[in-house]
N, C-alpha and C. Protein backbone atom coordinates (compact mmCIF):
# COMPACT_ATOMS: atom_id res chain seq x y z
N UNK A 1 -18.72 -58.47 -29.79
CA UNK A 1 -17.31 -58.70 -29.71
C UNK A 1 -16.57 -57.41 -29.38
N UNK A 2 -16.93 -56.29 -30.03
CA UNK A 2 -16.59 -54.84 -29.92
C UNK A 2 -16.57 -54.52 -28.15
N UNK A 3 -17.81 -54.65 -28.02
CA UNK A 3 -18.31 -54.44 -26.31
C UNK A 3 -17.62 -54.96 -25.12
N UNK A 4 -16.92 -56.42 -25.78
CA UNK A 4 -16.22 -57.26 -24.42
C UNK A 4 -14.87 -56.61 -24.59
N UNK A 5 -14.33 -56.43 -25.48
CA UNK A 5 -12.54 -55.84 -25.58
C UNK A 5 -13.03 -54.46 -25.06
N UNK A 6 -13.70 -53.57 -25.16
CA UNK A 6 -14.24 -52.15 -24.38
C UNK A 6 -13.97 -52.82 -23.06
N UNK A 7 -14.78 -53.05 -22.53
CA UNK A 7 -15.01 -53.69 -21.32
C UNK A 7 -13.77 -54.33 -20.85
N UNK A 8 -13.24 -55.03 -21.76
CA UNK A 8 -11.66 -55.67 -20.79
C UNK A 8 -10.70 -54.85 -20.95
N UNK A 9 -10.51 -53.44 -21.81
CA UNK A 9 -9.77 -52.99 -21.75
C UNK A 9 -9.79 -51.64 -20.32
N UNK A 10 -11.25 -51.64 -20.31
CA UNK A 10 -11.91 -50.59 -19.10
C UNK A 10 -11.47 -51.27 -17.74
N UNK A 11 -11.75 -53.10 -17.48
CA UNK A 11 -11.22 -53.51 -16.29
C UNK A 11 -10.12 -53.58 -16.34
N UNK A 12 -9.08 -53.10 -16.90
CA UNK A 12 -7.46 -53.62 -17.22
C UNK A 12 -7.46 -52.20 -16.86
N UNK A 13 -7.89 -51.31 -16.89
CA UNK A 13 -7.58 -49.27 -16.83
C UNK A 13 -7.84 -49.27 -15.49
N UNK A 14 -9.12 -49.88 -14.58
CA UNK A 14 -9.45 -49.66 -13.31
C UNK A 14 -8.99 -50.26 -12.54
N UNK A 15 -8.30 -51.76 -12.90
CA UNK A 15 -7.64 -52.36 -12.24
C UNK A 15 -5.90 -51.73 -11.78
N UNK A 16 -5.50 -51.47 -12.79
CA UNK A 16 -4.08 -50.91 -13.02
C UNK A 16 -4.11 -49.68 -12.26
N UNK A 17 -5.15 -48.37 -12.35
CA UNK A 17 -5.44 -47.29 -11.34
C UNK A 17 -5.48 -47.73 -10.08
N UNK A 18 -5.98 -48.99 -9.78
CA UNK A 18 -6.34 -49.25 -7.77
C UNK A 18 -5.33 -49.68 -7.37
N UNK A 19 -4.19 -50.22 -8.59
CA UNK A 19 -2.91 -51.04 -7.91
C UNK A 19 -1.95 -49.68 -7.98
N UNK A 20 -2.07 -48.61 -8.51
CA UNK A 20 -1.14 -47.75 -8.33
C UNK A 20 -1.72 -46.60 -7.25
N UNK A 21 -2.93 -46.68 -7.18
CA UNK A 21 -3.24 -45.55 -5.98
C UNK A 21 -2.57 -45.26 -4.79
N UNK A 22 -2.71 -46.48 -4.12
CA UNK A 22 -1.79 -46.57 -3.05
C UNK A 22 -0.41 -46.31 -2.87
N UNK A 23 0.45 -46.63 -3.59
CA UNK A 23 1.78 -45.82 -3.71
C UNK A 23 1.97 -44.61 -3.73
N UNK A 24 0.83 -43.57 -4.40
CA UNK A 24 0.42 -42.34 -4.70
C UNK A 24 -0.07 -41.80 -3.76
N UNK A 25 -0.22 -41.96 -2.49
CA UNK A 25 -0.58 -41.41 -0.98
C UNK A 25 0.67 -41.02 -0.60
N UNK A 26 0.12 -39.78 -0.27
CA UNK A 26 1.63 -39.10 0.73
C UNK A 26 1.20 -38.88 2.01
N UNK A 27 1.65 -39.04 3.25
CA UNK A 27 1.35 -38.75 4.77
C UNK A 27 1.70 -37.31 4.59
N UNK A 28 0.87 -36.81 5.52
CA UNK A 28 1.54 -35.47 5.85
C UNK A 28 1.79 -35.49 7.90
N UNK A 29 1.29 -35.79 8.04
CA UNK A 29 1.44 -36.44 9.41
C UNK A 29 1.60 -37.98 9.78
N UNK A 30 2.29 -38.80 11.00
CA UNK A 30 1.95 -39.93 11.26
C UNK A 30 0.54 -39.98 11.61
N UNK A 31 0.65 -41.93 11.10
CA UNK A 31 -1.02 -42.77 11.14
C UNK A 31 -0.31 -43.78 11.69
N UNK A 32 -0.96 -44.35 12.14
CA UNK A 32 -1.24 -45.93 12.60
C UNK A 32 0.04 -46.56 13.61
N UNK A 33 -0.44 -46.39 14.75
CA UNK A 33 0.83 -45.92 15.41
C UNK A 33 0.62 -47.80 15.92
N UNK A 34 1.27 -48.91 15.66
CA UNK A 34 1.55 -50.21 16.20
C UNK A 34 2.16 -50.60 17.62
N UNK A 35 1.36 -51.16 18.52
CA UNK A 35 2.52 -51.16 19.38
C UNK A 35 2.15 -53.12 19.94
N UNK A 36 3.60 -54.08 19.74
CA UNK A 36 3.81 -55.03 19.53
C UNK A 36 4.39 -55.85 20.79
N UNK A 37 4.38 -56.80 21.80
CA UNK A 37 3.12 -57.04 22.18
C UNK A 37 1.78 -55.96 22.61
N UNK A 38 0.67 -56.10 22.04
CA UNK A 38 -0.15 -55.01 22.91
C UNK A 38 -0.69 -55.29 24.56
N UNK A 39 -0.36 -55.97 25.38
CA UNK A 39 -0.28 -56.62 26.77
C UNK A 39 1.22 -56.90 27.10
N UNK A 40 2.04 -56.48 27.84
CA UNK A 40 3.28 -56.12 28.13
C UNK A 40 3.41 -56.60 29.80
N UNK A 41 4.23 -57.19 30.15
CA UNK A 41 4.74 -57.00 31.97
C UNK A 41 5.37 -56.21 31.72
N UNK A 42 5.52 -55.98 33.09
CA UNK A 42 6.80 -54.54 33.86
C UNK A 42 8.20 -55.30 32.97
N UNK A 43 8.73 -54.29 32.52
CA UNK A 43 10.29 -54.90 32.18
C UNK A 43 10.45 -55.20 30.83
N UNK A 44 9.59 -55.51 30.08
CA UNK A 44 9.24 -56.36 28.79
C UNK A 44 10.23 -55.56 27.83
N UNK A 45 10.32 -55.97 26.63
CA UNK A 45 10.16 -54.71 25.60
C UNK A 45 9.31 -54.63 24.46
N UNK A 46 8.94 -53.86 24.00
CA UNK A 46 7.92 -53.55 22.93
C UNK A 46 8.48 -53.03 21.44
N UNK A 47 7.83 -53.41 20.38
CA UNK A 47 8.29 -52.69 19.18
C UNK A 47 7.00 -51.58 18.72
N UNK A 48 7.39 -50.52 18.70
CA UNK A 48 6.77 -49.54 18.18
C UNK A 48 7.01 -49.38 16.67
N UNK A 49 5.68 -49.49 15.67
CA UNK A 49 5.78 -49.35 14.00
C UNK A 49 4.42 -47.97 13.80
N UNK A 50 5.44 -46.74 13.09
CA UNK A 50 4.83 -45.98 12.78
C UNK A 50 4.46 -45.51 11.43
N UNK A 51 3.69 -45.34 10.58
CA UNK A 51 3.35 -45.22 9.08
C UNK A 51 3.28 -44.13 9.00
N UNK A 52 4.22 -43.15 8.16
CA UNK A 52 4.31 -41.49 8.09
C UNK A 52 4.54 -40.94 8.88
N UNK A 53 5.89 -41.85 8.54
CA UNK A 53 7.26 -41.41 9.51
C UNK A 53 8.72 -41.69 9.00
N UNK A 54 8.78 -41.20 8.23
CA UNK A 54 9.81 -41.17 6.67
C UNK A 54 11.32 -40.81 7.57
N UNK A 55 11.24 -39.84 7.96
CA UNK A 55 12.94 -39.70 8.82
C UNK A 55 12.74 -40.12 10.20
N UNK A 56 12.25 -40.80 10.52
CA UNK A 56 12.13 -40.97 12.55
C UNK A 56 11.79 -40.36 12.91
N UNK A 57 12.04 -40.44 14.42
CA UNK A 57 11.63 -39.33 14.98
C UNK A 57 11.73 -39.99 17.18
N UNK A 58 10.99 -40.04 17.55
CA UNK A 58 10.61 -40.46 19.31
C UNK A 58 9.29 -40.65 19.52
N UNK A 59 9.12 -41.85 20.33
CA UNK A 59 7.75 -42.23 21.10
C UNK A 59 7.98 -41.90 22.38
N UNK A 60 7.05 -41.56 22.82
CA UNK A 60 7.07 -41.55 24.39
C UNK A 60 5.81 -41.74 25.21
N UNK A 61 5.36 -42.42 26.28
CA UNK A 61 4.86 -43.13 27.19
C UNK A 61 4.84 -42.92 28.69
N UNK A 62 3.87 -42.90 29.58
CA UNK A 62 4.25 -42.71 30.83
C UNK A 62 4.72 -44.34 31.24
N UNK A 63 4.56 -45.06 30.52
CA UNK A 63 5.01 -46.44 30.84
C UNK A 63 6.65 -46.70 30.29
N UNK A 64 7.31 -46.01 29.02
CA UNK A 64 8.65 -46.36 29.28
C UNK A 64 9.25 -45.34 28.73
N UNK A 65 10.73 -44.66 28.93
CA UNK A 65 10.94 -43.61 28.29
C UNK A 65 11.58 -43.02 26.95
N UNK A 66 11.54 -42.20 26.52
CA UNK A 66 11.43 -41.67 24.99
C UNK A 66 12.32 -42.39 24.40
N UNK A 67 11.85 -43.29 23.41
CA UNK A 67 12.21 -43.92 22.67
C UNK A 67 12.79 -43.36 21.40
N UNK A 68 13.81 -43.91 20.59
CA UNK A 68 14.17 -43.72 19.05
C UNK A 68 13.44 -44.48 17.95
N UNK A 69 12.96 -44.05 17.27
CA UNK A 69 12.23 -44.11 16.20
C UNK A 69 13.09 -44.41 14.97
N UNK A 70 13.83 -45.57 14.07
CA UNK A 70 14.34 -45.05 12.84
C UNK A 70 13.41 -45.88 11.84
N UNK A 71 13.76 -45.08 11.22
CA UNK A 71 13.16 -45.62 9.59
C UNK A 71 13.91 -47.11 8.78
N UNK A 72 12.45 -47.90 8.41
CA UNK A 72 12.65 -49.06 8.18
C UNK A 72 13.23 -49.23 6.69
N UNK A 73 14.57 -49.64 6.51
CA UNK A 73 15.11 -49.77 4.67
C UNK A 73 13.76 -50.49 3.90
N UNK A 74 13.39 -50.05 2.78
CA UNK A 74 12.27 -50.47 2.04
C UNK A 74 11.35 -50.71 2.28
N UNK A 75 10.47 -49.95 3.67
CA UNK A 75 9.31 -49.55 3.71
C UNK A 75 8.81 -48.20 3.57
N UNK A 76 8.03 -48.04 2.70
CA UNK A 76 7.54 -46.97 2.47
C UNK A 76 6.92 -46.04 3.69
N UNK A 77 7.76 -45.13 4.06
CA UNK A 77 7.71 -43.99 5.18
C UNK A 77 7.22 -45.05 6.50
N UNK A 78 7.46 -45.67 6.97
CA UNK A 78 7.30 -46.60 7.71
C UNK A 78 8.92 -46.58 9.25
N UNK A 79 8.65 -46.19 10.32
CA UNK A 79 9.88 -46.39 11.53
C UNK A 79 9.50 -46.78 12.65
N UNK A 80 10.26 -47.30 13.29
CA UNK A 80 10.19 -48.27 14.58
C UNK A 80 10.97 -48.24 15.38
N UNK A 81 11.01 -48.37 16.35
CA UNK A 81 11.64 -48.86 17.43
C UNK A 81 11.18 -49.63 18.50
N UNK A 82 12.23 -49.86 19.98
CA UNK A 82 11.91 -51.19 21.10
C UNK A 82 12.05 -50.15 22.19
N UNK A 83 10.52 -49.99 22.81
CA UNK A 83 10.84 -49.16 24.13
C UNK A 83 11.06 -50.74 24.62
N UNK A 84 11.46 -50.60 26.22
CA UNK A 84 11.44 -51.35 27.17
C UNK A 84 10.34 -50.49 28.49
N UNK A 85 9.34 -51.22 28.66
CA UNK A 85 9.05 -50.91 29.67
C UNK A 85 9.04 -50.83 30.92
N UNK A 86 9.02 -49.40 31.72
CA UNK A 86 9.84 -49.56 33.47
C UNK A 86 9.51 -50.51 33.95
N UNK A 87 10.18 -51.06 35.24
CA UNK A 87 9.97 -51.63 36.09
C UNK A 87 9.21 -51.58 37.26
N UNK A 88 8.75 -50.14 37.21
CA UNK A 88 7.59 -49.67 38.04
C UNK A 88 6.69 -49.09 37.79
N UNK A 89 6.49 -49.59 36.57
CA UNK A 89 5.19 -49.12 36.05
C UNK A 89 3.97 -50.16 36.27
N UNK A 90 2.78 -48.73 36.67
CA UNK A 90 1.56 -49.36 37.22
C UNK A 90 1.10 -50.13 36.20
N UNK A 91 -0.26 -51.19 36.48
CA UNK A 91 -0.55 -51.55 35.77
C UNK A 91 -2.19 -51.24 35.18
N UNK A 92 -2.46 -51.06 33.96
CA UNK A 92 -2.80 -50.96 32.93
C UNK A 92 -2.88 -49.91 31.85
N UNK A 93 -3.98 -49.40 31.15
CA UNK A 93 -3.60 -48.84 29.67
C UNK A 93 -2.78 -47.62 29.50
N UNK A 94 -2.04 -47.25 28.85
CA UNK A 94 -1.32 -46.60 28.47
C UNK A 94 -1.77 -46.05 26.87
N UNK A 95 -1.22 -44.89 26.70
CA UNK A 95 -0.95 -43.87 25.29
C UNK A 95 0.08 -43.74 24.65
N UNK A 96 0.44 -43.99 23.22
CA UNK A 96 1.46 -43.71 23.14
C UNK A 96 1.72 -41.95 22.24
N UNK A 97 2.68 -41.33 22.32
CA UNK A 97 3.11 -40.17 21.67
C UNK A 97 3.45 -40.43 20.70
N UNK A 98 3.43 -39.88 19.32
CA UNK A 98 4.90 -40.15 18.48
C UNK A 98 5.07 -38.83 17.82
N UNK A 99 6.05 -38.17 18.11
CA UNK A 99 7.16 -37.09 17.52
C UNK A 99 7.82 -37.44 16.01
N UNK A 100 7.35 -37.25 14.89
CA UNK A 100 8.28 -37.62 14.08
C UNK A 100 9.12 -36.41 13.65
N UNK A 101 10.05 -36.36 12.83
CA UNK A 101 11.05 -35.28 12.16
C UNK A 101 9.68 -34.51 11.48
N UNK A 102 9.68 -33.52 11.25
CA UNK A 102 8.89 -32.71 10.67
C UNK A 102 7.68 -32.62 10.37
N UNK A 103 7.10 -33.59 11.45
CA UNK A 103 5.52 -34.36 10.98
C UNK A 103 4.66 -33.66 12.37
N UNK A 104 3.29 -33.37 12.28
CA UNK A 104 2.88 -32.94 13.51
C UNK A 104 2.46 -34.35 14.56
N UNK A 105 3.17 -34.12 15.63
CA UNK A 105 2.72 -35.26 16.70
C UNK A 105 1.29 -35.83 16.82
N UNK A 106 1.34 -37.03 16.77
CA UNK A 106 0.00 -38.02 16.97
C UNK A 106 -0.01 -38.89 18.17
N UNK A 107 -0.91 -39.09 19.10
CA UNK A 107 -1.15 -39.73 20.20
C UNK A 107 -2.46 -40.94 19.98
N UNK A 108 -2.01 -42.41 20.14
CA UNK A 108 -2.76 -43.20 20.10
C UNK A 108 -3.28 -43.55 21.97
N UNK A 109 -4.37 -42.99 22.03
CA UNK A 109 -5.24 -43.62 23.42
C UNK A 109 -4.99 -45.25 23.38
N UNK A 110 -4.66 -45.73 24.40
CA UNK A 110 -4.78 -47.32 24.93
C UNK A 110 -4.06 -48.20 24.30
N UNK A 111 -3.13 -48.06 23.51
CA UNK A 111 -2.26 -48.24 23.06
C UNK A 111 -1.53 -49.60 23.12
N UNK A 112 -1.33 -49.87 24.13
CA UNK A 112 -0.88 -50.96 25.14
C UNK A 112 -1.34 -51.19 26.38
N UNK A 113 -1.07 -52.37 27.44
CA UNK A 113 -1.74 -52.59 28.29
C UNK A 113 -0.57 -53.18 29.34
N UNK A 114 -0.12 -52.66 30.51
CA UNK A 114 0.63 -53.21 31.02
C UNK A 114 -0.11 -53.97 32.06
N UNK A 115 0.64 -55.25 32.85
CA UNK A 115 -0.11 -55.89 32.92
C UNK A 115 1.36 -56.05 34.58
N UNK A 116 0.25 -56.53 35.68
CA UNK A 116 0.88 -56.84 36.94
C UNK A 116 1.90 -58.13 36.96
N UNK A 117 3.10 -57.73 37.97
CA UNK A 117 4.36 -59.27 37.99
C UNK A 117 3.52 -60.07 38.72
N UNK A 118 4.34 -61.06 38.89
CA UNK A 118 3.83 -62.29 39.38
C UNK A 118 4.84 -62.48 40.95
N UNK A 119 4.03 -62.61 41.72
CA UNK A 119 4.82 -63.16 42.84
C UNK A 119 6.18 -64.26 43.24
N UNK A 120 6.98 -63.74 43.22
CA UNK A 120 8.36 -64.34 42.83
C UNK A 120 8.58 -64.84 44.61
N UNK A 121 10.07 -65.61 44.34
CA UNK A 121 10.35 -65.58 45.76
C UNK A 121 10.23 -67.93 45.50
N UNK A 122 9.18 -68.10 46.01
CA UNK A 122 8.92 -69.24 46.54
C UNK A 122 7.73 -69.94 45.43
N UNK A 123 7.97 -69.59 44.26
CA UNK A 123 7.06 -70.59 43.24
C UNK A 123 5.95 -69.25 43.49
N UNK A 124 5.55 -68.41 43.92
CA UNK A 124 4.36 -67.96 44.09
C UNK A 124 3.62 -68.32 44.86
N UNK A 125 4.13 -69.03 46.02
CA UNK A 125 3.38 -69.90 47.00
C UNK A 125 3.42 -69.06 48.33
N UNK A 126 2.36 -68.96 49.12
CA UNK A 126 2.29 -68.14 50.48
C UNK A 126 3.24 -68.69 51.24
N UNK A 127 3.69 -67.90 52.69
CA UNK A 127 5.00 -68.57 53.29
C UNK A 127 4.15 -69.39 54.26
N UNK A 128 2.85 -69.44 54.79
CA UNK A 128 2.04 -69.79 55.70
C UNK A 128 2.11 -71.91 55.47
N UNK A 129 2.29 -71.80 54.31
CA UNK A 129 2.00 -73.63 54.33
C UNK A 129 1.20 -73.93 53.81
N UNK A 130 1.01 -75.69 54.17
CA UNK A 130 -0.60 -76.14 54.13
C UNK A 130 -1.23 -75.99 55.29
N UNK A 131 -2.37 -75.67 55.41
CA UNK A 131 -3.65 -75.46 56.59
C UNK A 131 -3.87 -76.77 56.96
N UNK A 132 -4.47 -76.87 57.80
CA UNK A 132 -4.60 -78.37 58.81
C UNK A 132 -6.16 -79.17 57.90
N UNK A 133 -6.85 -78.00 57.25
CA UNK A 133 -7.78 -78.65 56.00
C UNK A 133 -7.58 -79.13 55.02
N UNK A 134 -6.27 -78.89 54.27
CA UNK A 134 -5.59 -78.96 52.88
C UNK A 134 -5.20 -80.28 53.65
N UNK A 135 -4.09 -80.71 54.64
CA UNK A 135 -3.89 -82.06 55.17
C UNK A 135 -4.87 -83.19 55.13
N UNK A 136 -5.95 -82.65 56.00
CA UNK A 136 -7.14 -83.76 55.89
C UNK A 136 -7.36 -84.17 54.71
N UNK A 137 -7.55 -83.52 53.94
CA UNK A 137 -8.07 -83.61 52.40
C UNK A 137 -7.29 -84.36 51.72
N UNK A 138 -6.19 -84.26 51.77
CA UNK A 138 -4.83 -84.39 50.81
C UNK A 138 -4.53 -86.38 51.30
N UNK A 139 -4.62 -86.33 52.98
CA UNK A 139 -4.68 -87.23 53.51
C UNK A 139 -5.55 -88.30 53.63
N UNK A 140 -6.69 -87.93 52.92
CA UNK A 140 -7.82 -88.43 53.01
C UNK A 140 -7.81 -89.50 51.38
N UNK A 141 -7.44 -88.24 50.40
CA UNK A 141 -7.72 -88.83 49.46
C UNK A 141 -6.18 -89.92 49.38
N UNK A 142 -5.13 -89.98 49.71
CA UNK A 142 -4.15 -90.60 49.82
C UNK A 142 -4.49 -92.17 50.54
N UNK A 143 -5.38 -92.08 51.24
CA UNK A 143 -6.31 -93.39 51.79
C UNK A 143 -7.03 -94.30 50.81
N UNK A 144 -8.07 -93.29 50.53
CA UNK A 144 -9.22 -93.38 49.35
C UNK A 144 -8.51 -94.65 48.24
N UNK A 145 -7.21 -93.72 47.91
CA UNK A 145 -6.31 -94.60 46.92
C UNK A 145 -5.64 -95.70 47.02
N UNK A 146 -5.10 -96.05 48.26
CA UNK A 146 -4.82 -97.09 48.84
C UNK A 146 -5.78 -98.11 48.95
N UNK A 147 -6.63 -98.26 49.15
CA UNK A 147 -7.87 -98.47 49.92
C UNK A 147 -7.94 -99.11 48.63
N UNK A 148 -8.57 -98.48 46.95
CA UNK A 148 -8.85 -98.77 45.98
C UNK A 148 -8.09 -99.20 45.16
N UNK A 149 -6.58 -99.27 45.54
CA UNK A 149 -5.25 -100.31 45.18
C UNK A 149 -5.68 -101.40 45.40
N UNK A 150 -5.77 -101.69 46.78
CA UNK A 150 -6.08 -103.10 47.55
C UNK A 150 -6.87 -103.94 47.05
N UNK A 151 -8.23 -103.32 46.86
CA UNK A 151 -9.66 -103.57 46.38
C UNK A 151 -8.92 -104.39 44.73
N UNK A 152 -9.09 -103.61 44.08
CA UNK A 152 -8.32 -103.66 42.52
C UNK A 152 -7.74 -105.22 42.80
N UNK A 153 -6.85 -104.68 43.50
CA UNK A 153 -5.35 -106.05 43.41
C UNK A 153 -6.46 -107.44 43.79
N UNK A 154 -6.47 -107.22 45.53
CA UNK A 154 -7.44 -108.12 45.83
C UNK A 154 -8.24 -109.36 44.51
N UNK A 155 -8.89 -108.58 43.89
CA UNK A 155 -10.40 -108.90 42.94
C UNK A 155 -9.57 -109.83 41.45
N UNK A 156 -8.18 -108.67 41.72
CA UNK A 156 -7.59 -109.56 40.43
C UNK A 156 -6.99 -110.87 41.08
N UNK A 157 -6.29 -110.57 41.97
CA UNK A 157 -5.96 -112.13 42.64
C UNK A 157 -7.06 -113.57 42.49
N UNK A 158 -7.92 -112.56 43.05
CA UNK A 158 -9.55 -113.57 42.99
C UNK A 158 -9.71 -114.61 41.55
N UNK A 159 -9.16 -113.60 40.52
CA UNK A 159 -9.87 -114.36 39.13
C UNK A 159 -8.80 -115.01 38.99
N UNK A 160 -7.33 -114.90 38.76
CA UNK A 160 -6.64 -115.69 38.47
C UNK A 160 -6.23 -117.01 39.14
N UNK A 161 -7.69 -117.55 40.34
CA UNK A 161 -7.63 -118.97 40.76
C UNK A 161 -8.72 -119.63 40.19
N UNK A 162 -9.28 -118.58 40.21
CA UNK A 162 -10.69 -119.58 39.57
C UNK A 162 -10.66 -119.93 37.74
């Protein structure tokens, strides 16, 4: 009986230490640099979340330019901001920078992924048309269906005399 209250008072001591550890971390530099969507089009905007980054600070990107960083109310050293990314920016991976107030700069490799527009204009459709093959085809099966209307109808006509 002695042994189990030892014992529950030992998991109640180790438990209570692992739930306070974590609060008890101090950054001395930014970590974990978030960047939200991570696949982006030209134009988009993005949220950048940085952890040990207590007063702000700037991100910056060859994909969009130097961003503001502020600090999130009741997250622990935690700031963010919304780059927007250019409109002529190439497409794919990118790095991001982050500058915080008094923190030494951290660079996350690949970070994000920008990703190519889409052909605007006419649905995304070539200006050339349909090809004289796409017709046949298109025309063909437009027969096919007719053809197997008839048939159909036909067969039902059939039963409803007999």
């Amino acid at each position: 009986m002695r042994n189990s209250r030892a014992l529950a008072v030992s998991a109640a001591a180790v438990a209570a230490l692992g739930l306070a550890a974590p609060a008890a971390v101090a950054w001395d530099s930014a970590s974990n640099i978030v960047a939200l969507p991570s696949v982006i089009a030209r134009g988009g905007q993005m949220t950048i979340t940085v952890d040990g980054c207590p007063q702000g600070g700037t991100a910056t990107s060859g994909a969009f330019p130097s961003t503001r960083l502020t600090p999130i109310n009741g997250a622990n050293e935690t700031s963010k901001g919304t780059a927007t990314i250019n409109s002529d920016a190439a497409p794919g991976s990118y790095s991001i920078t982050v500058n915080c107030t008094g923190r030494q700069p951290l660079t996350r490799d690949a970070a994000f992924t920008v990703i190519g527009g889409v052909r605007g204009g006419l649905g995304g459709s070539s200006t050339s048309g349909a090809t004289p093959t796409d017709m046949a085809i298109g025309g063909g099966l437009v027969a096919l269906a007719a053809i197997g209307g008839g048939v159909f109808w036909m067969r039902r006509r059939a039963e409803k005399r007999a």
